[in-house]
PDB file of N, CA and C in Angstrom:
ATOM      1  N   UNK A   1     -60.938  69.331  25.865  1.00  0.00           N
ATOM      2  CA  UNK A   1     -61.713  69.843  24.758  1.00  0.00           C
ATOM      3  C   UNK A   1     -61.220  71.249  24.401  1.00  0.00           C
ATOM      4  N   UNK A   2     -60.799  71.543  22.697  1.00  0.00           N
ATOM      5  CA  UNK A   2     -60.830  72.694  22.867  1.00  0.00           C
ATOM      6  C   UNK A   2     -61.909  73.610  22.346  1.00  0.00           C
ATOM      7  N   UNK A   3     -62.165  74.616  22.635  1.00  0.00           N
ATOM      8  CA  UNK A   3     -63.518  75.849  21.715  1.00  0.00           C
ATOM      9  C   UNK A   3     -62.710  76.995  21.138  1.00  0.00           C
ATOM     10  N   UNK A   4     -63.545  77.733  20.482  1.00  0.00           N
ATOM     11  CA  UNK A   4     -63.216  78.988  19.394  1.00  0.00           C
ATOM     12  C   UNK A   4     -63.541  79.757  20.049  1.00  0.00           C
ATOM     13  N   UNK A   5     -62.853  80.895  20.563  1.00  0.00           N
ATOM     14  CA  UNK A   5     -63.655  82.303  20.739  1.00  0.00           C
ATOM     15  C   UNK A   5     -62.859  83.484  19.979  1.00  0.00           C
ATOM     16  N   UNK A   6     -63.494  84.854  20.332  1.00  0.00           N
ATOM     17  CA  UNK A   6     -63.252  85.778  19.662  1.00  0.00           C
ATOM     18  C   UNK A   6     -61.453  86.012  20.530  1.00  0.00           C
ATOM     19  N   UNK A   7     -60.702  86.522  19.434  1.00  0.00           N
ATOM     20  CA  UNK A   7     -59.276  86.295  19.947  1.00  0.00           C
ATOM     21  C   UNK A   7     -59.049  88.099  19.625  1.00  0.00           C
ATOM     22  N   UNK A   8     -59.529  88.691  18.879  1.00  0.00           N
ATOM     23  CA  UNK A   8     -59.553  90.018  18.186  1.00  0.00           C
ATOM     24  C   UNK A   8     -60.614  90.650  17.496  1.00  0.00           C
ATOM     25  N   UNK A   9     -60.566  91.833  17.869  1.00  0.00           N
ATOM     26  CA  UNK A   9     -62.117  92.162  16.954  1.00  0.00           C
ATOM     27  C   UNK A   9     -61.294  94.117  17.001  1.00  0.00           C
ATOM     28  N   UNK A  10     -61.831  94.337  16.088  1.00  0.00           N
ATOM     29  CA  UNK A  10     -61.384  95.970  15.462  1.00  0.00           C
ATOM     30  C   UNK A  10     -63.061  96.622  14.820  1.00  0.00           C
ATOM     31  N   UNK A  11     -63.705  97.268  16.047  1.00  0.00           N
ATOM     32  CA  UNK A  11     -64.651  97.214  16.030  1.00  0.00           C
ATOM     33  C   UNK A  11     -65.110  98.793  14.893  1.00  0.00           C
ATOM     34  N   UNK A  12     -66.254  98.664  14.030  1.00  0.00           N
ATOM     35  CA  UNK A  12     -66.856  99.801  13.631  1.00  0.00           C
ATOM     36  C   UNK A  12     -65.914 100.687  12.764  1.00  0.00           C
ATOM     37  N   UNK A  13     -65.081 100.145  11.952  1.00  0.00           N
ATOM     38  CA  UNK A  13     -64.338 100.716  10.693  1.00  0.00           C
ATOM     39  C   UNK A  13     -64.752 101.207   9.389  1.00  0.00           C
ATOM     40  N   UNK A  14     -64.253 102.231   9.148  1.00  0.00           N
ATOM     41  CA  UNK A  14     -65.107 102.440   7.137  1.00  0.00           C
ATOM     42  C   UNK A  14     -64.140 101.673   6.187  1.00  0.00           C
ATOM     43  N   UNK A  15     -64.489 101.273   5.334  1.00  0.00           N
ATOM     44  CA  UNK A  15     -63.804 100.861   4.174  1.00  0.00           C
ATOM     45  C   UNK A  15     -63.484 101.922   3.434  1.00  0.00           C
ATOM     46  N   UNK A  16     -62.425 102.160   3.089  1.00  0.00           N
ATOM     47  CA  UNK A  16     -61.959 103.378   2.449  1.00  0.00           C
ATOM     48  C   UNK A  16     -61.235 103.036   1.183  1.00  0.00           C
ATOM     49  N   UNK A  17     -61.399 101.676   0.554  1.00  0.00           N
ATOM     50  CA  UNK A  17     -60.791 101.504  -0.499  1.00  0.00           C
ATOM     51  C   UNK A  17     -61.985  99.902  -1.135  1.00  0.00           C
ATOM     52  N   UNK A  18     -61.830  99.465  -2.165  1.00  0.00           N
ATOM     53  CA  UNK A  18     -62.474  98.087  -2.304  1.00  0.00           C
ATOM     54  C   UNK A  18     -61.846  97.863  -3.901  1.00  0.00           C
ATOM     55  N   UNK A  19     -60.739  96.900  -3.727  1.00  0.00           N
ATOM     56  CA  UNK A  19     -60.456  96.527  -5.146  1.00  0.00           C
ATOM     57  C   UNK A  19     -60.452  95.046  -5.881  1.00  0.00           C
ATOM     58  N   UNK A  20     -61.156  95.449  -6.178  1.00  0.00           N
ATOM     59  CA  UNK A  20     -61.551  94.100  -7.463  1.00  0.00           C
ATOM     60  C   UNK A  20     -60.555  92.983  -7.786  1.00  0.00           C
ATOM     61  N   UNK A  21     -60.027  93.848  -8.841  1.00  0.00           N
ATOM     62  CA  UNK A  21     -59.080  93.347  -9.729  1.00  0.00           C
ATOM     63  C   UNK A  21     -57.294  92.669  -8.938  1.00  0.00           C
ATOM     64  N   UNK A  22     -57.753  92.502  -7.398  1.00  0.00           N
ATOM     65  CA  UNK A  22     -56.974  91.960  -6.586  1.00  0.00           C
ATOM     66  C   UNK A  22     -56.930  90.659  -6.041  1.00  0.00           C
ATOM     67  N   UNK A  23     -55.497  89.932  -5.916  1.00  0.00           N
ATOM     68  CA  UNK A  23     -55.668  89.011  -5.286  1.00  0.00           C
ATOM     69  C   UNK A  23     -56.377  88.957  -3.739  1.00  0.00           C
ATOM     70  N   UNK A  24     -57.447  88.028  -3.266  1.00  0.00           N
ATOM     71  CA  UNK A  24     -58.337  88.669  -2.358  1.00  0.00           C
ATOM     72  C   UNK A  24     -57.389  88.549  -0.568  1.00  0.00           C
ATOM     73  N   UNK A  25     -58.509  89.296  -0.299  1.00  0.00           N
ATOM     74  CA  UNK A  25     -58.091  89.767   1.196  1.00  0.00           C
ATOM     75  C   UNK A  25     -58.536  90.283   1.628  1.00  0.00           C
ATOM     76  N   UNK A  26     -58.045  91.086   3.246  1.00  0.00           N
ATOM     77  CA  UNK A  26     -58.541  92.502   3.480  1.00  0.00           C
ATOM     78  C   UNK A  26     -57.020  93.213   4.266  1.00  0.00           C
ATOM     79  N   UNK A  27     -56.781  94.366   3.330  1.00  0.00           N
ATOM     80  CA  UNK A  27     -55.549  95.433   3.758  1.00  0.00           C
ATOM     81  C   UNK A  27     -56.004  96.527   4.794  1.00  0.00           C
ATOM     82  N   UNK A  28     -55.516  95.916   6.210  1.00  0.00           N
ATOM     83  CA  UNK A  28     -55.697  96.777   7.324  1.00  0.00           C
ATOM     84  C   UNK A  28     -53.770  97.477   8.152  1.00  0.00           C
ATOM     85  N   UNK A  29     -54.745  98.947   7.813  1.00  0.00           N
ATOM     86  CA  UNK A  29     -53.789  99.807   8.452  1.00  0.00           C
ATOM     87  C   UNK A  29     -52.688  98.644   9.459  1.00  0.00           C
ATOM     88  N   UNK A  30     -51.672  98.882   9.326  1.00  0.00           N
ATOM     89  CA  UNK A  30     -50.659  98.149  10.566  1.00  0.00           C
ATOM     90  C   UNK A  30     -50.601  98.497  11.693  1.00  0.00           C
ATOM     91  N   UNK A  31     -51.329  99.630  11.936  1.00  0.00           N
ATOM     92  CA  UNK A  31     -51.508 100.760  13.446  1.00  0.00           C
ATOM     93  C   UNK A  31     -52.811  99.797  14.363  1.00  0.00           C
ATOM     94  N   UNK A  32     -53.621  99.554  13.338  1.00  0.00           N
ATOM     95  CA  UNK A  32     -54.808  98.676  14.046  1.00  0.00           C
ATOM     96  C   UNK A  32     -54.503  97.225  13.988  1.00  0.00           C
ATOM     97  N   UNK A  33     -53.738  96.725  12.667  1.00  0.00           N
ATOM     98  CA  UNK A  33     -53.144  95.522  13.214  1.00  0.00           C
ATOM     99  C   UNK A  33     -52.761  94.683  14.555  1.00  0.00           C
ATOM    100  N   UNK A  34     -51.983  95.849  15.184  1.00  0.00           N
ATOM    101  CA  UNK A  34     -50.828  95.739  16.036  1.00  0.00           C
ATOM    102  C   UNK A  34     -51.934  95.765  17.095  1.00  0.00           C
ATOM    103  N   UNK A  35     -52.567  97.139  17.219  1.00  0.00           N
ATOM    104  CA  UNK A  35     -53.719  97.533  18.450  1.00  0.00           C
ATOM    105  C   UNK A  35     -54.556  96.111  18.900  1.00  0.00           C
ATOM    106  N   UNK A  36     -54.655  95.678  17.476  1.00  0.00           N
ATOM    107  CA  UNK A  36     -55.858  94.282  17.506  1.00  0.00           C
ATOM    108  C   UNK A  36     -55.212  92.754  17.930  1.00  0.00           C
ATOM    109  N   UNK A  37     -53.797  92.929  17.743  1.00  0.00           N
ATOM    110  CA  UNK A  37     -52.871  91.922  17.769  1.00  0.00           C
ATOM    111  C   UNK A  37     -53.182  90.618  16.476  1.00  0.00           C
ATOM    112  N   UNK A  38     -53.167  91.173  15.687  1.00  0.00           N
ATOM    113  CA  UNK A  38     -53.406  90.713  14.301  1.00  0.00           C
ATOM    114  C   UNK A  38     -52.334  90.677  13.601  1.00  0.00           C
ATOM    115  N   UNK A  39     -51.772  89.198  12.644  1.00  0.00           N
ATOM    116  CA  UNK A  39     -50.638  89.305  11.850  1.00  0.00           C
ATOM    117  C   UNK A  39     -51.086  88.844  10.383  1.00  0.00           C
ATOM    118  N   UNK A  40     -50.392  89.411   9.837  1.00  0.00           N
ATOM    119  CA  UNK A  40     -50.295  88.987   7.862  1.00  0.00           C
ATOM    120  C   UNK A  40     -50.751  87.795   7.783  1.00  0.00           C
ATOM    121  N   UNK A  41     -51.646  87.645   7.107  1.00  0.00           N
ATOM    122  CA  UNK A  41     -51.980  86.161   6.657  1.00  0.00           C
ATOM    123  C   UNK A  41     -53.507  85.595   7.680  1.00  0.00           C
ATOM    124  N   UNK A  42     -53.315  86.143   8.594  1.00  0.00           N
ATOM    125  CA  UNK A  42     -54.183  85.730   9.780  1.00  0.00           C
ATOM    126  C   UNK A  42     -55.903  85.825   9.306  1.00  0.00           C
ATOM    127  N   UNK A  43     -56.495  84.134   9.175  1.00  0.00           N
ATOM    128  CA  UNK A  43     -57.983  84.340   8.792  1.00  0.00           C
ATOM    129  C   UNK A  43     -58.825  85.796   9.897  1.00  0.00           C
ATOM    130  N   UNK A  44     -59.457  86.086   8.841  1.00  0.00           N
ATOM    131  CA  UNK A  44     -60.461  86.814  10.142  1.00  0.00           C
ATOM    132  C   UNK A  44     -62.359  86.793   9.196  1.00  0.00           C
ATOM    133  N   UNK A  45     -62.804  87.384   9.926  1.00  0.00           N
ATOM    134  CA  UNK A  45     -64.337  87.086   9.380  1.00  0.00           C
ATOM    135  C   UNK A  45     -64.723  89.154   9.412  1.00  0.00           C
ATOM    136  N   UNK A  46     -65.475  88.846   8.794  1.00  0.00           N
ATOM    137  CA  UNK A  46     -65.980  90.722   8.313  1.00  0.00           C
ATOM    138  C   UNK A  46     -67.311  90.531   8.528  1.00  0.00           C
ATOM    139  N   UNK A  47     -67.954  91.329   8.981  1.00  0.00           N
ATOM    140  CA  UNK A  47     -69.635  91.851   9.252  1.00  0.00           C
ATOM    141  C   UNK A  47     -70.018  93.296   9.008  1.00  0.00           C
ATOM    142  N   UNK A  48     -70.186  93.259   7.737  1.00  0.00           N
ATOM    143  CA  UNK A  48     -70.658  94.521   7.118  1.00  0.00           C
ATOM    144  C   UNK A  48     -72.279  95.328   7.925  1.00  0.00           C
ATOM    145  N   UNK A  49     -71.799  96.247   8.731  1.00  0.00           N
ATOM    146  CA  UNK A  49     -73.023  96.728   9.629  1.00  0.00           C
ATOM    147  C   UNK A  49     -73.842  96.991   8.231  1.00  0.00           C
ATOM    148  N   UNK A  50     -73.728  98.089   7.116  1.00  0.00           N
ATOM    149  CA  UNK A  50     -74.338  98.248   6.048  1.00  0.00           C
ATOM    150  C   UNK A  50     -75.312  97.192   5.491  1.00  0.00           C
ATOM    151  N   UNK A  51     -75.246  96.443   5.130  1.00  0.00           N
ATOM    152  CA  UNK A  51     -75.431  95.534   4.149  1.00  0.00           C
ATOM    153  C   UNK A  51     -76.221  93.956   4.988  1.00  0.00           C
ATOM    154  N   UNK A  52     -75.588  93.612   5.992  1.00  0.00           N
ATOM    155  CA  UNK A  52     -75.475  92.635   6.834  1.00  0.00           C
ATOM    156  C   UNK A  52     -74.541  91.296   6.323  1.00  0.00           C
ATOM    157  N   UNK A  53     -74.081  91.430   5.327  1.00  0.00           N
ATOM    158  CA  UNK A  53     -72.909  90.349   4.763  1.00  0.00           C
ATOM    159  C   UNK A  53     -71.734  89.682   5.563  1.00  0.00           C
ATOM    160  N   UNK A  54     -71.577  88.834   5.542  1.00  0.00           N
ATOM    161  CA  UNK A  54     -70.729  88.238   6.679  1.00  0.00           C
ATOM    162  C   UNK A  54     -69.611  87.397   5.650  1.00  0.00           C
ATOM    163  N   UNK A  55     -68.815  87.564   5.909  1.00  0.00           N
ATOM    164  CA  UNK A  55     -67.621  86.613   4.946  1.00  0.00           C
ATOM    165  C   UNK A  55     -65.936  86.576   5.752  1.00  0.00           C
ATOM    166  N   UNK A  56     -65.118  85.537   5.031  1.00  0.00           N
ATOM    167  CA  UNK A  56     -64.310  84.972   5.500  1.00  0.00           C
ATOM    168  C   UNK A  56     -63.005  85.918   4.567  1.00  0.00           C
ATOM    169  N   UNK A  57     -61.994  86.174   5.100  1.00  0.00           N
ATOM    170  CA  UNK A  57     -60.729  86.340   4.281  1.00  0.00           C
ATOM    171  C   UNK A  57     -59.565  86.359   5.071  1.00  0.00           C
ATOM    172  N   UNK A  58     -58.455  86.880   4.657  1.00  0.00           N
ATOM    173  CA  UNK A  58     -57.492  87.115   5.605  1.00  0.00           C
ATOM    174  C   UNK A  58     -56.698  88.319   5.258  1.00  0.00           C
ATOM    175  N   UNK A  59     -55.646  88.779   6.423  1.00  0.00           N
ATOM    176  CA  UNK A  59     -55.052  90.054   6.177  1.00  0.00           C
ATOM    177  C   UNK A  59     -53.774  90.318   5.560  1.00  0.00           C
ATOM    178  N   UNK A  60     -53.747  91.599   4.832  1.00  0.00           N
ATOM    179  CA  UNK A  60     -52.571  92.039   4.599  1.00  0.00           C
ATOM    180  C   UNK A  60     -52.174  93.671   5.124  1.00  0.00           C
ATOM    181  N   UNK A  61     -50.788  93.468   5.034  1.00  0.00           N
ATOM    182  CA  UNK A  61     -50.716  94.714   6.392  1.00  0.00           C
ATOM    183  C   UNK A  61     -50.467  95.619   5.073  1.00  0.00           C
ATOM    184  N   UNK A  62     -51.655  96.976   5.666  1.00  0.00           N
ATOM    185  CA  UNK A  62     -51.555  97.609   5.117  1.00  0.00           C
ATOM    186  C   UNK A  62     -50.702  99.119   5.593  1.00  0.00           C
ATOM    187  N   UNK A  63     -50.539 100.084   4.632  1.00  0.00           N
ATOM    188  CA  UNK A  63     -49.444 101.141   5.379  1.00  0.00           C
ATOM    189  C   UNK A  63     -49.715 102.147   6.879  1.00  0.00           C
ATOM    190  N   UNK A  64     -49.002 101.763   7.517  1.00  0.00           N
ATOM    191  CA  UNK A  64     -48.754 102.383   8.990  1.00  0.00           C
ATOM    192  C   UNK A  64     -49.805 103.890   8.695  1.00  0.00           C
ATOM    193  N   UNK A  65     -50.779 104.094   9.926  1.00  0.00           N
ATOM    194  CA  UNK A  65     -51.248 105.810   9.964  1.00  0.00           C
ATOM    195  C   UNK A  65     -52.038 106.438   8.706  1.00  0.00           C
ATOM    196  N   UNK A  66     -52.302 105.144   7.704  1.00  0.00           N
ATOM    197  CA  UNK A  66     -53.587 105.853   6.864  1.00  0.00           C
ATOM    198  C   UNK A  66     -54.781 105.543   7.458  1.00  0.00           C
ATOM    199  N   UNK A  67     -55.161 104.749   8.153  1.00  0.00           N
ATOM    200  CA  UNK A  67     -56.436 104.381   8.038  1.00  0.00           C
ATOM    201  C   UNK A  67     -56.890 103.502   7.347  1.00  0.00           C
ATOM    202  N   UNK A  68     -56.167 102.941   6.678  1.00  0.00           N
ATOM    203  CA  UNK A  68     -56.301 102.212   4.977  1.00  0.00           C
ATOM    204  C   UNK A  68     -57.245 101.272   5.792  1.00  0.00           C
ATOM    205  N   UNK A  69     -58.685 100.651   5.050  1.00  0.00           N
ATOM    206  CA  UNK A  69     -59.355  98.926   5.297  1.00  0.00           C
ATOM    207  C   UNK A  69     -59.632  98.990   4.046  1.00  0.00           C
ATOM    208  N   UNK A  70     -59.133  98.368   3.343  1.00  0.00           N
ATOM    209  CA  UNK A  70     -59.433  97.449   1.525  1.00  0.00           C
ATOM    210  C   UNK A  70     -59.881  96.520   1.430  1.00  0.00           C
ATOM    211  N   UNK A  71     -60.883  96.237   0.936  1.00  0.00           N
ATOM    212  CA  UNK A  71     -61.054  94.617   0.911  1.00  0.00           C
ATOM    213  C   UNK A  71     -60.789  94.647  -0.899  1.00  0.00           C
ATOM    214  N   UNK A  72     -60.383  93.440  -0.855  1.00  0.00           N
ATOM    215  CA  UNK A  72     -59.514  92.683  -1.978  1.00  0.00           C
ATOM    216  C   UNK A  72     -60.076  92.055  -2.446  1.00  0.00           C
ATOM    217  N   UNK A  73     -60.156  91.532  -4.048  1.00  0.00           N
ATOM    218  CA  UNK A  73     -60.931  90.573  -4.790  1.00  0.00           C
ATOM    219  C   UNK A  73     -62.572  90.573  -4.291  1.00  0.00           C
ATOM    220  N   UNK A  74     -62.575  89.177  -4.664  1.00  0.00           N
ATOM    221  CA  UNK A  74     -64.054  88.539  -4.637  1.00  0.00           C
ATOM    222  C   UNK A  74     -65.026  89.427  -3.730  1.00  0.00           C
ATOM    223  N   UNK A  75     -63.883  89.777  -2.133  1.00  0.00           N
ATOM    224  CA  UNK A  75     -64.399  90.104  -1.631  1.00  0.00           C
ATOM    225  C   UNK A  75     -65.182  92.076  -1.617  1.00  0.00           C
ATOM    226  N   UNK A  76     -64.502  92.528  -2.599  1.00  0.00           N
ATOM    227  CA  UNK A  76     -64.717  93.985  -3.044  1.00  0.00           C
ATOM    228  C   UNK A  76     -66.245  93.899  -3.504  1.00  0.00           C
ATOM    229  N   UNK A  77     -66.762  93.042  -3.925  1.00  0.00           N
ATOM    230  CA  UNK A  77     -68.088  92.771  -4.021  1.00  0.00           C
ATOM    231  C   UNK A  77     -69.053  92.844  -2.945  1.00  0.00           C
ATOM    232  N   UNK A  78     -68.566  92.483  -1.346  1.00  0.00           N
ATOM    233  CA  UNK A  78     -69.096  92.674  -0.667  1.00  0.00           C
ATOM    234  C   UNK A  78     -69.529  94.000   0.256  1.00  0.00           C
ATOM    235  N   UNK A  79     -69.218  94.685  -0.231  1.00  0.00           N
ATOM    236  CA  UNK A  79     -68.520  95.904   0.686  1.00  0.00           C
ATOM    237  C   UNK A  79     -69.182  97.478  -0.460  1.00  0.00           C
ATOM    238  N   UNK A  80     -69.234  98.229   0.127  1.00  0.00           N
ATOM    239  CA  UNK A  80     -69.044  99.689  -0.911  1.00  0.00           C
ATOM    240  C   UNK A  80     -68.293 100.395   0.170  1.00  0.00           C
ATOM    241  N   UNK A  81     -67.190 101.909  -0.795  1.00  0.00           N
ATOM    242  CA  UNK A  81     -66.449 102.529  -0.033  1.00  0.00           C
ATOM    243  C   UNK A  81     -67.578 103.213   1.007  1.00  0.00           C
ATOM    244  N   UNK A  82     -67.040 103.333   2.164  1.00  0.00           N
ATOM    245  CA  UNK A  82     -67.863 104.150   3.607  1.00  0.00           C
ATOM    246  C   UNK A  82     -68.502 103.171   4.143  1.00  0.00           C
ATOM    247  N   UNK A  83     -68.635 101.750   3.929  1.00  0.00           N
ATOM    248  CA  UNK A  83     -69.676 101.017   4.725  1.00  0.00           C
ATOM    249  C   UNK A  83     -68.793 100.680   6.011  1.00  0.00           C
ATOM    250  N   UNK A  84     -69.452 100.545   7.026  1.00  0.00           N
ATOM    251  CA  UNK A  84     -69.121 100.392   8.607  1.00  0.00           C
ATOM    252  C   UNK A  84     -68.706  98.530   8.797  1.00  0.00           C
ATOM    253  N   UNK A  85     -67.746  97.738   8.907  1.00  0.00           N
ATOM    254  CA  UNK A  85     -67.554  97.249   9.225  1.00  0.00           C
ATOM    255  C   UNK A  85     -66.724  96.733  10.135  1.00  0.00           C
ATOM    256  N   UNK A  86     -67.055  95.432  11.007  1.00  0.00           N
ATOM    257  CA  UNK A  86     -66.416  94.961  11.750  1.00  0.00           C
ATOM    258  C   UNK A  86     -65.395  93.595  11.528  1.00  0.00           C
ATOM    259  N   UNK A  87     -64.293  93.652  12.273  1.00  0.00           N
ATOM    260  CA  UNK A  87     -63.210  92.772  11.884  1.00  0.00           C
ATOM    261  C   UNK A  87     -63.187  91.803  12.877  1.00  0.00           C
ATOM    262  N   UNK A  88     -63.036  90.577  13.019  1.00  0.00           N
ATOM    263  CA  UNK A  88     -62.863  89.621  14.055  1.00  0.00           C
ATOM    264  C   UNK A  88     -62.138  88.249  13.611  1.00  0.00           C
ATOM    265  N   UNK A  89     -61.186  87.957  14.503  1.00  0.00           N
ATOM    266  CA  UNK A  89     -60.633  87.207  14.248  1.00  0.00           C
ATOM    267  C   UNK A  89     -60.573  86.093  15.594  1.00  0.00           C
ATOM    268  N   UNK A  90     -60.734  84.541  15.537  1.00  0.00           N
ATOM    269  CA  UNK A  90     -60.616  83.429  16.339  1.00  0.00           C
ATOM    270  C   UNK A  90     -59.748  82.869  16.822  1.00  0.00           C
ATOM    271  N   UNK A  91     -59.427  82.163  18.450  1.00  0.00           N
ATOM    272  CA  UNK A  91     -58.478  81.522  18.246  1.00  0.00           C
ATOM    273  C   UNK A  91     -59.346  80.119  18.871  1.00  0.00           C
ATOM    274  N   UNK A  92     -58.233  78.952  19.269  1.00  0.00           N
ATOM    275  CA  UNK A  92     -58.849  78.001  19.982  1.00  0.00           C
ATOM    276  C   UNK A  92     -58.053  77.803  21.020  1.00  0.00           C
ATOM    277  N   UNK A  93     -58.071  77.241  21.905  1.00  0.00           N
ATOM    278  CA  UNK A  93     -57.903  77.244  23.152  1.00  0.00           C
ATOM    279  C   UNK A  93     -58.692  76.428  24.068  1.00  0.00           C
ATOM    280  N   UNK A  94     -58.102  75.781  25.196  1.00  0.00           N
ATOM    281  CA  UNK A  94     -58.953  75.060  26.271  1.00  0.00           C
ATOM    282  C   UNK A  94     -59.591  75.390  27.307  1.00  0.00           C
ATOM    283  N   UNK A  95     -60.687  75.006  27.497  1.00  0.00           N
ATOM    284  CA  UNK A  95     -61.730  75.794  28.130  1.00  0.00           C
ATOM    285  C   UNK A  95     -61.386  76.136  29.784  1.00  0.00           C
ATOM    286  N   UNK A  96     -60.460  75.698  30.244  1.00  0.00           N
ATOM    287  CA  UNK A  96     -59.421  76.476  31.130  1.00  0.00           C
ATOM    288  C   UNK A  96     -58.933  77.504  30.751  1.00  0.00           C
ATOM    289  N   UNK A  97     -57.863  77.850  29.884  1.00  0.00           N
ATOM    290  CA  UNK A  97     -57.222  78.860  29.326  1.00  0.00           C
ATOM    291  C   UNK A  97     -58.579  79.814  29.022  1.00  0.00           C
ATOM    292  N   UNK A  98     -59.509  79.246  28.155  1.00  0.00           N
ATOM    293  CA  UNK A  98     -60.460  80.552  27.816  1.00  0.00           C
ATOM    294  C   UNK A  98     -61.320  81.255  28.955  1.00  0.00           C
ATOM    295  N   UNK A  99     -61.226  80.240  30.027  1.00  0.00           N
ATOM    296  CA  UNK A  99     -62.409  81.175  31.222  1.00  0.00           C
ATOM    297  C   UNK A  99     -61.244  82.418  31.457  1.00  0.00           C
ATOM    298  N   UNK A 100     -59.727  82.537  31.862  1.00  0.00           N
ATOM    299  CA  UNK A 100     -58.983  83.567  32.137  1.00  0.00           C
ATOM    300  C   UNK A 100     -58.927  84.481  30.428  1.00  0.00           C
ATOM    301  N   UNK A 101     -58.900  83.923  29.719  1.00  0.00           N
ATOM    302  CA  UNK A 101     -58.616  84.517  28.193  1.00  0.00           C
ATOM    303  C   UNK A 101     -59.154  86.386  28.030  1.00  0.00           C
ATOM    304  N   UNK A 102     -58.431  87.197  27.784  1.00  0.00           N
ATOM    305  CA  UNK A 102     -59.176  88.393  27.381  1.00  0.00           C
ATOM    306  C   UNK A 102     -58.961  89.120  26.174  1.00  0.00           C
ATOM    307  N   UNK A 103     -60.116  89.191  25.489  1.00  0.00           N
ATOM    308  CA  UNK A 103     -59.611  89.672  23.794  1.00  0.00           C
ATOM    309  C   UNK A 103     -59.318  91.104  23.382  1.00  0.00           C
ATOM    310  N   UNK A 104     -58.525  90.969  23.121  1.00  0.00           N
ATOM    311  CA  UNK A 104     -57.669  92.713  22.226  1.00  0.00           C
ATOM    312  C   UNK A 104     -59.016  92.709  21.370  1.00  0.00           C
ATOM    313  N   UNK A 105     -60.151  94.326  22.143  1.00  0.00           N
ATOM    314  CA  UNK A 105     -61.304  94.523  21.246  1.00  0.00           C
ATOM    315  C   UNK A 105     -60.189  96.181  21.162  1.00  0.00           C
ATOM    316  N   UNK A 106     -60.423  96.825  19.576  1.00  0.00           N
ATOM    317  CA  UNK A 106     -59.880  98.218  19.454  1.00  0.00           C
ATOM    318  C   UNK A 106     -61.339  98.482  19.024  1.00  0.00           C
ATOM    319  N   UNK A 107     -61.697 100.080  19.103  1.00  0.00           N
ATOM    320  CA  UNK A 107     -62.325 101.013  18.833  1.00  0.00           C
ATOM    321  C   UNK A 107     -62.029 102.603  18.094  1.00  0.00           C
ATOM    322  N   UNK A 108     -61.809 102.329  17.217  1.00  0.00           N
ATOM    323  CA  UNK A 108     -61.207 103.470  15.955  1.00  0.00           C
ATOM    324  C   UNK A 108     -61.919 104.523  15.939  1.00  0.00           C
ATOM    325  N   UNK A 109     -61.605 105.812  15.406  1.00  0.00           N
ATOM    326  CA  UNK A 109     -62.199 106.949  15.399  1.00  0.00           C
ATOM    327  C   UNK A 109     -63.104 106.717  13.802  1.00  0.00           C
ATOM    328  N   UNK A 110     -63.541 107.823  13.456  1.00  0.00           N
ATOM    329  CA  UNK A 110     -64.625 108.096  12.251  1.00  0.00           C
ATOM    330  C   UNK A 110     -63.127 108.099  11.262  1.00  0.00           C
ATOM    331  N   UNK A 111     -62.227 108.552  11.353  1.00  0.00           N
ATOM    332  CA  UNK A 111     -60.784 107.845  10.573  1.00  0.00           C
ATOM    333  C   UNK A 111     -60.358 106.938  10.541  1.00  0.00           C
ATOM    334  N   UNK A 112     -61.022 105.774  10.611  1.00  0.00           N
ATOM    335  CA  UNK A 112     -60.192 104.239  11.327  1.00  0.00           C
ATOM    336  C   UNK A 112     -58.918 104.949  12.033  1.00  0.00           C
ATOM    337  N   UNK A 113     -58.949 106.026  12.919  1.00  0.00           N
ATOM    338  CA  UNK A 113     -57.462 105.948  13.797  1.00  0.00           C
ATOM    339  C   UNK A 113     -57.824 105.433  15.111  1.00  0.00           C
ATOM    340  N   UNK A 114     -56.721 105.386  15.679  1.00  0.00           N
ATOM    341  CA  UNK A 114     -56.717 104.612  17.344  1.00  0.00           C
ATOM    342  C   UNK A 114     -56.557 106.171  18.080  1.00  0.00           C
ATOM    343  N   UNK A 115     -57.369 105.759  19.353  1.00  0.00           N
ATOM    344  CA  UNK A 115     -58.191 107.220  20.085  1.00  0.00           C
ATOM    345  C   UNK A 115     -57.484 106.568  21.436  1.00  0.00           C
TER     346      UNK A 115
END
């Protein structure tokens, strides 16, 4: 049998950008990418501490050492700039593999930087 668990999570980030008029997504710094072990394209799920909104998208790498988190399209609706959210992303795996499994959690500064 296999199950879902948390594979990555990039905990307590601000949104520092939210654009509309974009094909959707969410553009995360490549510094926390990497920290989170997260690649381009990769679904992940968002939980807006603000708001309590929960939604689905996926990533695009955004530029190395800004801090950059954008959310893109449809999803710019969900979000306002400064709201606190969290990033998480799934994998699957067999419930052997997942009892040893341990997930890349990062914890960012009040800059989305890595501390």
């Amino acid at each position: 049998m296999q199950i879902t668990l948390m594979k990555s999570k990039i905990h307590r980030v601000k949104v520092t950008q939210a654009e509309l008029n974009y094909v959707g997504s969410i553009t995360i710094d490549e510094d926390l990418m990497d920290a989170a072990g997260l690649i381009e394209n990769e679904q992940v799920h968002i939980v807006n501490n603000n708001n309590g909104e929960r939604f689905v998208t996926y990533v695009i790498k955004g530029e190395r050492g800004t801090g950059m988190i954008c959310l893109n399209g449809a999803a710019a609706r969900r979000v306002q700039i400064g709201d606190i959210i969290i990033i998480i992303a799934y994998g699957t795996m067999s419930q052997e593999e997942a009892k040893s499994f341990k997930p890349m959690v990062v914890f960012p500064d009040h800059n989305n930087r890595l501390v």
